[in-house]
PDB file of N, CA and C in Angstrom:
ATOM      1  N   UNK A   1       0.853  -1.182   0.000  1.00  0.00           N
ATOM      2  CA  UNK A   1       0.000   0.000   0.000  1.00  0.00           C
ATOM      3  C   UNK A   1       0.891   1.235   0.000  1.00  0.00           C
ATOM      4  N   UNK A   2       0.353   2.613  -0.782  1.00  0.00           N
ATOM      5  CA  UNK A   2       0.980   3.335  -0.845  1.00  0.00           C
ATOM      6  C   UNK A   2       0.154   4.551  -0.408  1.00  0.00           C
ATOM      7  N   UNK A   3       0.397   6.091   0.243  1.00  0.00           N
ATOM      8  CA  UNK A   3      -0.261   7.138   0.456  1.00  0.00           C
ATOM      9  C   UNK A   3       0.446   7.871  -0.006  1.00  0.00           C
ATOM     10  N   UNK A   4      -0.092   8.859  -0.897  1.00  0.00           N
ATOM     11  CA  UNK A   4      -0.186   9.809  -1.529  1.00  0.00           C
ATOM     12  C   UNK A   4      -0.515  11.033  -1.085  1.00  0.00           C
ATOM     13  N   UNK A   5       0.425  11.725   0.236  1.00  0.00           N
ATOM     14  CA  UNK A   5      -0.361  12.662   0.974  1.00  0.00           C
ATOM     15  C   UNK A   5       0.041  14.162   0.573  1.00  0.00           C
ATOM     16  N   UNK A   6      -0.992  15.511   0.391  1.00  0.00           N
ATOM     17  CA  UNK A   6      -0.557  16.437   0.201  1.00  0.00           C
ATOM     18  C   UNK A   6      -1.581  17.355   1.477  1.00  0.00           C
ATOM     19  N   UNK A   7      -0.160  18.121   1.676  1.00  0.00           N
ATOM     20  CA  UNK A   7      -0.260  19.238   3.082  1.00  0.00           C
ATOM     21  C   UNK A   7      -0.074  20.621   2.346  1.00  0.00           C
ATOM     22  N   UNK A   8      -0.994  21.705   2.827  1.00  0.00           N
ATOM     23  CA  UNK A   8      -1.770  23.004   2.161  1.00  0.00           C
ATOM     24  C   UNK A   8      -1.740  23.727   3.290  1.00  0.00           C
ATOM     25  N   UNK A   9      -1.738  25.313   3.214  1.00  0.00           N
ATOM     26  CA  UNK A   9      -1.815  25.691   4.171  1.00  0.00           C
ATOM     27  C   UNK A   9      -3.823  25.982   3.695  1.00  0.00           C
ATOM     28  N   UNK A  10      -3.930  26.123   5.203  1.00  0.00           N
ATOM     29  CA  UNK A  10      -5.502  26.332   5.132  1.00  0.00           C
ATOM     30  C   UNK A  10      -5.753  27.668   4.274  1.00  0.00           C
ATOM     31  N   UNK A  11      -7.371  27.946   3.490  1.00  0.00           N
ATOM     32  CA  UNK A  11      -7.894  29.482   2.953  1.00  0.00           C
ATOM     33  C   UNK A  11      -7.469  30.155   4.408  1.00  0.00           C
ATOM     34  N   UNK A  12      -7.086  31.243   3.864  1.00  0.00           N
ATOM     35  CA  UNK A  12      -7.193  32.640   4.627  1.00  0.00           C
ATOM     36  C   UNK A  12      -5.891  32.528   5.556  1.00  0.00           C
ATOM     37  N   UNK A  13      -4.611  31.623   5.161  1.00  0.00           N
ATOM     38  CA  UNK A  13      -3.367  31.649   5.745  1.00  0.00           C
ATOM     39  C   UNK A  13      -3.010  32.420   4.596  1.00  0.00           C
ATOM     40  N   UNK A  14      -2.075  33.422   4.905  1.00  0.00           N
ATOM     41  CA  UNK A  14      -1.228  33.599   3.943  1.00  0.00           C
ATOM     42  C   UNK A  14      -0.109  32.864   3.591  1.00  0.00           C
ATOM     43  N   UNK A  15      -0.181  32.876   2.481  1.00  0.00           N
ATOM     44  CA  UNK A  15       0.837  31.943   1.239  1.00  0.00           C
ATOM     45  C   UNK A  15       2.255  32.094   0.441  1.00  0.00           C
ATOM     46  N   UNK A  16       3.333  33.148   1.369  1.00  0.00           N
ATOM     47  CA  UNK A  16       3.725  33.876   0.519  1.00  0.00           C
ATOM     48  C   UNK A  16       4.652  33.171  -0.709  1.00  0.00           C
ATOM     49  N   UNK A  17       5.273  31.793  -0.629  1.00  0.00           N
ATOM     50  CA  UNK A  17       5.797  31.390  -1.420  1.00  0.00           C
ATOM     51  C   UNK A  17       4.543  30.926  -3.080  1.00  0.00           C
ATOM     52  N   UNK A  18       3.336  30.814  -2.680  1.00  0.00           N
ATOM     53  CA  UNK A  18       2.635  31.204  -3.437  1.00  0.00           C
ATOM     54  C   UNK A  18       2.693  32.147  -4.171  1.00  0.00           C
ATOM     55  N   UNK A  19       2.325  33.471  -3.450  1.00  0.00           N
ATOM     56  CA  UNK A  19       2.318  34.615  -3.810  1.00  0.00           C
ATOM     57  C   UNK A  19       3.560  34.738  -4.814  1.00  0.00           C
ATOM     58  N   UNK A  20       4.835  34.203  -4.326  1.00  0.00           N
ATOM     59  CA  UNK A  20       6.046  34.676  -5.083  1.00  0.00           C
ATOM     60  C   UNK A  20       5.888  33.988  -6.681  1.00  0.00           C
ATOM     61  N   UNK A  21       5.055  32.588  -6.600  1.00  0.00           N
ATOM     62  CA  UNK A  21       5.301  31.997  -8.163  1.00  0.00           C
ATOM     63  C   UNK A  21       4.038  32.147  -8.485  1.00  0.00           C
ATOM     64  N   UNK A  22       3.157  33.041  -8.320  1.00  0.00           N
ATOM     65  CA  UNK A  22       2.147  33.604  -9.001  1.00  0.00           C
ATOM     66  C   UNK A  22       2.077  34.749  -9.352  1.00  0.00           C
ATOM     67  N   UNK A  23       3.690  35.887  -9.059  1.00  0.00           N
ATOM     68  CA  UNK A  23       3.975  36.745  -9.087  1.00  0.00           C
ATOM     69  C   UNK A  23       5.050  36.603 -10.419  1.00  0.00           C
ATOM     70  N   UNK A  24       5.809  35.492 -10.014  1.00  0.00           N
ATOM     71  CA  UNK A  24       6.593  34.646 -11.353  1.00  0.00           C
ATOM     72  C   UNK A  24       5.851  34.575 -12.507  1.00  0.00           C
ATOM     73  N   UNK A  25       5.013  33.533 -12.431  1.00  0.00           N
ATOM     74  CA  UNK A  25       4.101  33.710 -13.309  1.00  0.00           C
ATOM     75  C   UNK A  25       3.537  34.819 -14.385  1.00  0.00           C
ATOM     76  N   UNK A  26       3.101  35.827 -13.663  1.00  0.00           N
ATOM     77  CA  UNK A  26       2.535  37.306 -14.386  1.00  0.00           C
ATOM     78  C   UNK A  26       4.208  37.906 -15.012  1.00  0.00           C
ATOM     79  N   UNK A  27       5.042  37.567 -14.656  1.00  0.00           N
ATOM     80  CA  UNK A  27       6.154  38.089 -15.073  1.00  0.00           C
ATOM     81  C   UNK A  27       6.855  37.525 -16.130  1.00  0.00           C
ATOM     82  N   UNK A  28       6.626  36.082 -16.573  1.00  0.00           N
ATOM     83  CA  UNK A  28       6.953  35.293 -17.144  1.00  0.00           C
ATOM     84  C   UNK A  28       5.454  34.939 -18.118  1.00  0.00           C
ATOM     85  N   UNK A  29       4.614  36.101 -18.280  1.00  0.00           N
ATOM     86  CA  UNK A  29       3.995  35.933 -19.104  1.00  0.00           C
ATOM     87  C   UNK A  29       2.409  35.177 -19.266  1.00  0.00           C
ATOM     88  N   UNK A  30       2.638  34.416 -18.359  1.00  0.00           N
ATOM     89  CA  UNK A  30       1.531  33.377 -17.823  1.00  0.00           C
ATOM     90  C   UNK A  30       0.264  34.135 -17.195  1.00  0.00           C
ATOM     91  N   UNK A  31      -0.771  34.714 -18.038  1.00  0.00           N
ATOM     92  CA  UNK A  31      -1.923  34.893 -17.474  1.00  0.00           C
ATOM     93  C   UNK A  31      -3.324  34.447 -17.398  1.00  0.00           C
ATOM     94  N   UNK A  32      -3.944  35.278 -15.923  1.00  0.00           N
ATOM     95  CA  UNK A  32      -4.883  34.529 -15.576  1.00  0.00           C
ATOM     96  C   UNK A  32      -5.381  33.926 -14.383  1.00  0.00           C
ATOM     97  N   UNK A  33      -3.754  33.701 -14.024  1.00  0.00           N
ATOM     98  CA  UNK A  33      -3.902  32.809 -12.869  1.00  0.00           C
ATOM     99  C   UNK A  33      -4.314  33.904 -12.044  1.00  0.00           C
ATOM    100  N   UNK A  34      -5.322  34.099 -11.067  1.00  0.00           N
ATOM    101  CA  UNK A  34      -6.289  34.158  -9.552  1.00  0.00           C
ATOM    102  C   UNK A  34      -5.449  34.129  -8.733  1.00  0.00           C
ATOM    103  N   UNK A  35      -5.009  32.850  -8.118  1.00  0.00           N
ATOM    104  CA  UNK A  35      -4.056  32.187  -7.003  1.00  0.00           C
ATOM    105  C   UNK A  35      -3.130  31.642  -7.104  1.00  0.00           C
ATOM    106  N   UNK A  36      -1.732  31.135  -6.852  1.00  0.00           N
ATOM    107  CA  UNK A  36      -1.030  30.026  -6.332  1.00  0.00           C
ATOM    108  C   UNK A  36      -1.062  29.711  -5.148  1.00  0.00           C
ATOM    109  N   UNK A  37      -1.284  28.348  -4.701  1.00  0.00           N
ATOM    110  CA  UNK A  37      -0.842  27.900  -3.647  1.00  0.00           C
ATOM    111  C   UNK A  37       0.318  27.211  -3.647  1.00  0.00           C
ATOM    112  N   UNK A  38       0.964  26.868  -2.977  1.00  0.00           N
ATOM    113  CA  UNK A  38       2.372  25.994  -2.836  1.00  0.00           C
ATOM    114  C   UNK A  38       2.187  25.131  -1.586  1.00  0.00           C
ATOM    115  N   UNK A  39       2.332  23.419  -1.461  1.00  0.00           N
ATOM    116  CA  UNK A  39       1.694  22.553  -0.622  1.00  0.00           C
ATOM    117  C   UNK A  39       3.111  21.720  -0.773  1.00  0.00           C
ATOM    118  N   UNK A  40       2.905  20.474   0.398  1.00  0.00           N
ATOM    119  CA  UNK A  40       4.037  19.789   0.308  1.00  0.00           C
ATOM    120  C   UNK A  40       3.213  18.041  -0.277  1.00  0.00           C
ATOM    121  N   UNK A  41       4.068  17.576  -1.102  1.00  0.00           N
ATOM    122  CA  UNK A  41       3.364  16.341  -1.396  1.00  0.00           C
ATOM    123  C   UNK A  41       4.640  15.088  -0.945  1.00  0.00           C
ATOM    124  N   UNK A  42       4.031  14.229  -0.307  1.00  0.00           N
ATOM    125  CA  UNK A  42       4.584  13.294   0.489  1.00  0.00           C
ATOM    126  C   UNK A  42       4.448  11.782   0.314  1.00  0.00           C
ATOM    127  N   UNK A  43       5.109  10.910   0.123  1.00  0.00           N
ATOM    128  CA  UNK A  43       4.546   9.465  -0.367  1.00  0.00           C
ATOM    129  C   UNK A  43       5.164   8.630   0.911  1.00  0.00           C
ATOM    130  N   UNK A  44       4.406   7.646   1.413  1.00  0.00           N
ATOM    131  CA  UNK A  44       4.619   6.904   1.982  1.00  0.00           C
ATOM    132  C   UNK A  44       4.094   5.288   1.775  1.00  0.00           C
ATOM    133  N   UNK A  45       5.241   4.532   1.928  1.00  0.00           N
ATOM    134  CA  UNK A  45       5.125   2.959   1.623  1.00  0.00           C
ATOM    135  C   UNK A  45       4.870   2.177   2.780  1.00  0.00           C
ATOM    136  N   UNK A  46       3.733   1.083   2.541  1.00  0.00           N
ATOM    137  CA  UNK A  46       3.418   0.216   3.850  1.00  0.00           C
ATOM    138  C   UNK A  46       3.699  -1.212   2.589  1.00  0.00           C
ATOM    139  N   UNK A  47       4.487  -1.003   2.155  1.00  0.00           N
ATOM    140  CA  UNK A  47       4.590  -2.780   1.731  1.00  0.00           C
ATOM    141  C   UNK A  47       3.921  -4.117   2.320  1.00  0.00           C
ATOM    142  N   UNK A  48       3.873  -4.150   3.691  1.00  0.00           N
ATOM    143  CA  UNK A  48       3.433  -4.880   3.822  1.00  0.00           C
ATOM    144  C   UNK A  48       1.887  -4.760   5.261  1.00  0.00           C
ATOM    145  N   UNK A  49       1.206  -3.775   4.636  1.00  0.00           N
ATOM    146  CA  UNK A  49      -0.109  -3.241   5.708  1.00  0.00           C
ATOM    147  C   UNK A  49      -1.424  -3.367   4.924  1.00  0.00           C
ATOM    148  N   UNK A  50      -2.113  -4.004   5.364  1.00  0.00           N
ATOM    149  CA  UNK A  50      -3.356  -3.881   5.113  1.00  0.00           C
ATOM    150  C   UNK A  50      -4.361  -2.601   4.151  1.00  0.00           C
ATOM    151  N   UNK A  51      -5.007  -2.381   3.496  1.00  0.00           N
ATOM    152  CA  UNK A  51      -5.078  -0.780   3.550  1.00  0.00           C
ATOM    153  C   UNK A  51      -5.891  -0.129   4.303  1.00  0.00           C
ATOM    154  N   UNK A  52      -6.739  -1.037   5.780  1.00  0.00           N
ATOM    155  CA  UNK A  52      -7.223  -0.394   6.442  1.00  0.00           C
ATOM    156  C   UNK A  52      -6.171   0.452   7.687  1.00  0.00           C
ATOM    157  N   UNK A  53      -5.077  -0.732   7.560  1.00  0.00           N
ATOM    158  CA  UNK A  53      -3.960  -0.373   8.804  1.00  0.00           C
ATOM    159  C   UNK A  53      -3.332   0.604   8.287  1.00  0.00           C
ATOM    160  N   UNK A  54      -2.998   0.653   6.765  1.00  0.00           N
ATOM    161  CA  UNK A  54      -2.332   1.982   6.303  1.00  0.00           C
ATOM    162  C   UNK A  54      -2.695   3.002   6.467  1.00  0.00           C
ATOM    163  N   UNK A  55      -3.730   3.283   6.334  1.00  0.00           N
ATOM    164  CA  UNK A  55      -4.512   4.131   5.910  1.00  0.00           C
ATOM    165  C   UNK A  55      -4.769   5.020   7.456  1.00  0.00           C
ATOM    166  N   UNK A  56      -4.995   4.641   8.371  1.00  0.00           N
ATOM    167  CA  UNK A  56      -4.701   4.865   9.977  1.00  0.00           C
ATOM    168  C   UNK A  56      -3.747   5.076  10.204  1.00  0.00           C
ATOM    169  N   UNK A  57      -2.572   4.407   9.865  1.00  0.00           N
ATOM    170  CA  UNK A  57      -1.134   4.794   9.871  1.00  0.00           C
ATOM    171  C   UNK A  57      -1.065   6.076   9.441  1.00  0.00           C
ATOM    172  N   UNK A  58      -1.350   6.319   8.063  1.00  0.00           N
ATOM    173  CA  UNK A  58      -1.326   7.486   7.279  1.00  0.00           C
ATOM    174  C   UNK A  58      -2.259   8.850   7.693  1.00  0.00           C
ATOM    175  N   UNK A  59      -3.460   8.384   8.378  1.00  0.00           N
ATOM    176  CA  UNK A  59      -3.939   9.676   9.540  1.00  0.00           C
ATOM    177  C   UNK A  59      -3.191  10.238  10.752  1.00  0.00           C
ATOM    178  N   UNK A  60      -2.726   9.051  11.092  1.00  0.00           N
ATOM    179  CA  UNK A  60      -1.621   9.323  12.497  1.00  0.00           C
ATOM    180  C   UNK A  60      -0.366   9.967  12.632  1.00  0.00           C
ATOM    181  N   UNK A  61       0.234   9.711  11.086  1.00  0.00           N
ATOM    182  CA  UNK A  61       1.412  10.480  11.277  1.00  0.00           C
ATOM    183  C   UNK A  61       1.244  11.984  10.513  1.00  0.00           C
ATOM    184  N   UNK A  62      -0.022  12.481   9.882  1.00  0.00           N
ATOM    185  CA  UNK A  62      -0.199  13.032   9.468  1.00  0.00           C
ATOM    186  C   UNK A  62      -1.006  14.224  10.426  1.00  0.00           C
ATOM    187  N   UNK A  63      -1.309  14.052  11.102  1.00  0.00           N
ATOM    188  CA  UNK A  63      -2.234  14.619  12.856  1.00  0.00           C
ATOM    189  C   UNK A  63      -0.718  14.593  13.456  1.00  0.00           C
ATOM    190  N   UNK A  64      -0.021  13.859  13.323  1.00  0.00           N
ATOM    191  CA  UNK A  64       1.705  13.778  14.274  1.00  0.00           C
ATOM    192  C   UNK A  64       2.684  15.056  13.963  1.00  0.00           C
ATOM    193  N   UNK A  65       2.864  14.782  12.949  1.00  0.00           N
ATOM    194  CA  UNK A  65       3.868  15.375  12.174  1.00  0.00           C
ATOM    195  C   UNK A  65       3.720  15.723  10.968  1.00  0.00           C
ATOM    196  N   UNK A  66       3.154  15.296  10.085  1.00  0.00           N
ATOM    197  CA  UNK A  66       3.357  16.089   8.748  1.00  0.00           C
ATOM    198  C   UNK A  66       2.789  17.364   8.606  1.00  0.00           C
ATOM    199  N   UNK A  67       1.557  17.706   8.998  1.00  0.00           N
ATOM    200  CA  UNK A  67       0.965  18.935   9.148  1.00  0.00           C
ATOM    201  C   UNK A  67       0.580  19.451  10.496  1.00  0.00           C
ATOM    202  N   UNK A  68       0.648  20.898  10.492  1.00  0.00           N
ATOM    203  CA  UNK A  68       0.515  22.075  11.403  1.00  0.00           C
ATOM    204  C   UNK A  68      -1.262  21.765  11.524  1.00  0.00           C
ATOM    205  N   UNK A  69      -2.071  21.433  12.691  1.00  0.00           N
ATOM    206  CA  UNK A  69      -3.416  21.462  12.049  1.00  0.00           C
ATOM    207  C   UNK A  69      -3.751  22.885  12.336  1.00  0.00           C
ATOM    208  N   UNK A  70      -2.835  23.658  13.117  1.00  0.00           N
ATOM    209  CA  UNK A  70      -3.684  25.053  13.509  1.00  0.00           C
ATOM    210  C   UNK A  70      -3.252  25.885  11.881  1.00  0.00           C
ATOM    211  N   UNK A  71      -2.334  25.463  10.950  1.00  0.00           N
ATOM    212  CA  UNK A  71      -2.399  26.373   9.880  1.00  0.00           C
ATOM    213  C   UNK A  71      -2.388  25.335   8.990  1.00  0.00           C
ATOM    214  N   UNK A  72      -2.867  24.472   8.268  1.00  0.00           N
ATOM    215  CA  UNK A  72      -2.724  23.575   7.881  1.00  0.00           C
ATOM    216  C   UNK A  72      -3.858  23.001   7.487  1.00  0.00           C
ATOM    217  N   UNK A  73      -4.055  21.763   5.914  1.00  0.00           N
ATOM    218  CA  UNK A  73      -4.667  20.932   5.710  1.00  0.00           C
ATOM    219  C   UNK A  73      -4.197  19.970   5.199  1.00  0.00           C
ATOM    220  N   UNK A  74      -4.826  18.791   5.102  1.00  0.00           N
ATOM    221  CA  UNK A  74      -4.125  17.908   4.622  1.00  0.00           C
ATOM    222  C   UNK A  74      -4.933  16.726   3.661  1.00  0.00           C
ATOM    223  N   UNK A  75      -4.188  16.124   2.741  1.00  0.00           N
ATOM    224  CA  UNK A  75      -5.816  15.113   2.053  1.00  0.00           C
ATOM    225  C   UNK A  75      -4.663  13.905   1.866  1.00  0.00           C
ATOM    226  N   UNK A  76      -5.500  12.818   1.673  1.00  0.00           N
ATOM    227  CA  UNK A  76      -4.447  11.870   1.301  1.00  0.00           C
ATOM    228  C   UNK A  76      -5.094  10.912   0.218  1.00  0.00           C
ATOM    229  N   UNK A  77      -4.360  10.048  -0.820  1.00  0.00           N
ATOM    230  CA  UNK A  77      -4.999   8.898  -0.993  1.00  0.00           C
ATOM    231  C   UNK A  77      -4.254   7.625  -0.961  1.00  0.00           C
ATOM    232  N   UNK A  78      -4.912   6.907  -1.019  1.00  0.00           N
ATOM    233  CA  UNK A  78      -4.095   5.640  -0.580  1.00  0.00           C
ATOM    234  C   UNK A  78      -4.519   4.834  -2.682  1.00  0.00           C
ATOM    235  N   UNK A  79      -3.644   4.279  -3.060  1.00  0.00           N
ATOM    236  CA  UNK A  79      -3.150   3.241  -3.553  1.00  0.00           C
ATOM    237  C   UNK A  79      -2.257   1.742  -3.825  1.00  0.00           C
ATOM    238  N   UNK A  80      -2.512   1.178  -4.441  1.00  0.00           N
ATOM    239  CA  UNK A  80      -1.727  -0.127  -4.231  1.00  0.00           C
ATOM    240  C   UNK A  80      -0.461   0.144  -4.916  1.00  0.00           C
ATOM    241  N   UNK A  81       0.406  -0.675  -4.265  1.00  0.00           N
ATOM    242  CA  UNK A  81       2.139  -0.838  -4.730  1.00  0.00           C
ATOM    243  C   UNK A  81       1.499  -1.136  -6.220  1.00  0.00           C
ATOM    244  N   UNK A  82       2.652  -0.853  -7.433  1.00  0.00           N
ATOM    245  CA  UNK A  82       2.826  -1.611  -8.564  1.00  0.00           C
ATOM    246  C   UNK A  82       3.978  -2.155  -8.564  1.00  0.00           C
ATOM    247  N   UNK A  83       4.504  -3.176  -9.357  1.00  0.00           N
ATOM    248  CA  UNK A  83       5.870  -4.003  -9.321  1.00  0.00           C
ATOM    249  C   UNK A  83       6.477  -3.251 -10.864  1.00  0.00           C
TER     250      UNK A  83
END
């Protein structure tokens, strides 16, 4: 089993590394864009877990450590290993 987790800061945090490549963006020509956000994306391997046990695993360390919940969100999905 594999999780696929990405951490955001919550609406109404400010974003500034956002801000900076959506500022890039307009400068480099690219219009349109509204927003950037900038999030962290994270993979984690349970080779050998269930995907109900993963998947709990993958709430726990994610409530632990991967995200801030007071500025912070987080989503995850879970998929299977491929060989």
């Amino acid at each position: 089993m594999k999780a696929l987790v990405t951490v955001h800061y919550k609406q109404g945090i400010l974003d500034p590394q956002g801000k900076a490549v959506q500022n890039a963006l307009k400068s480099l020509g690219v219009d349109g864009v509204s927003e950037a956000r900038v999030g962290r994306h994270i993979v984690l391997q349970f080779p050998e877990m269930s995907k109900s046990d993963a998947e709990a695993q993958t709430k726990k360390a994610c409530e632990k450590i991967l995200a801030n919940p007071v500025i912070e969100d987080y989503e995850y999905e879970m998929v299977e290993n491929t060989a």
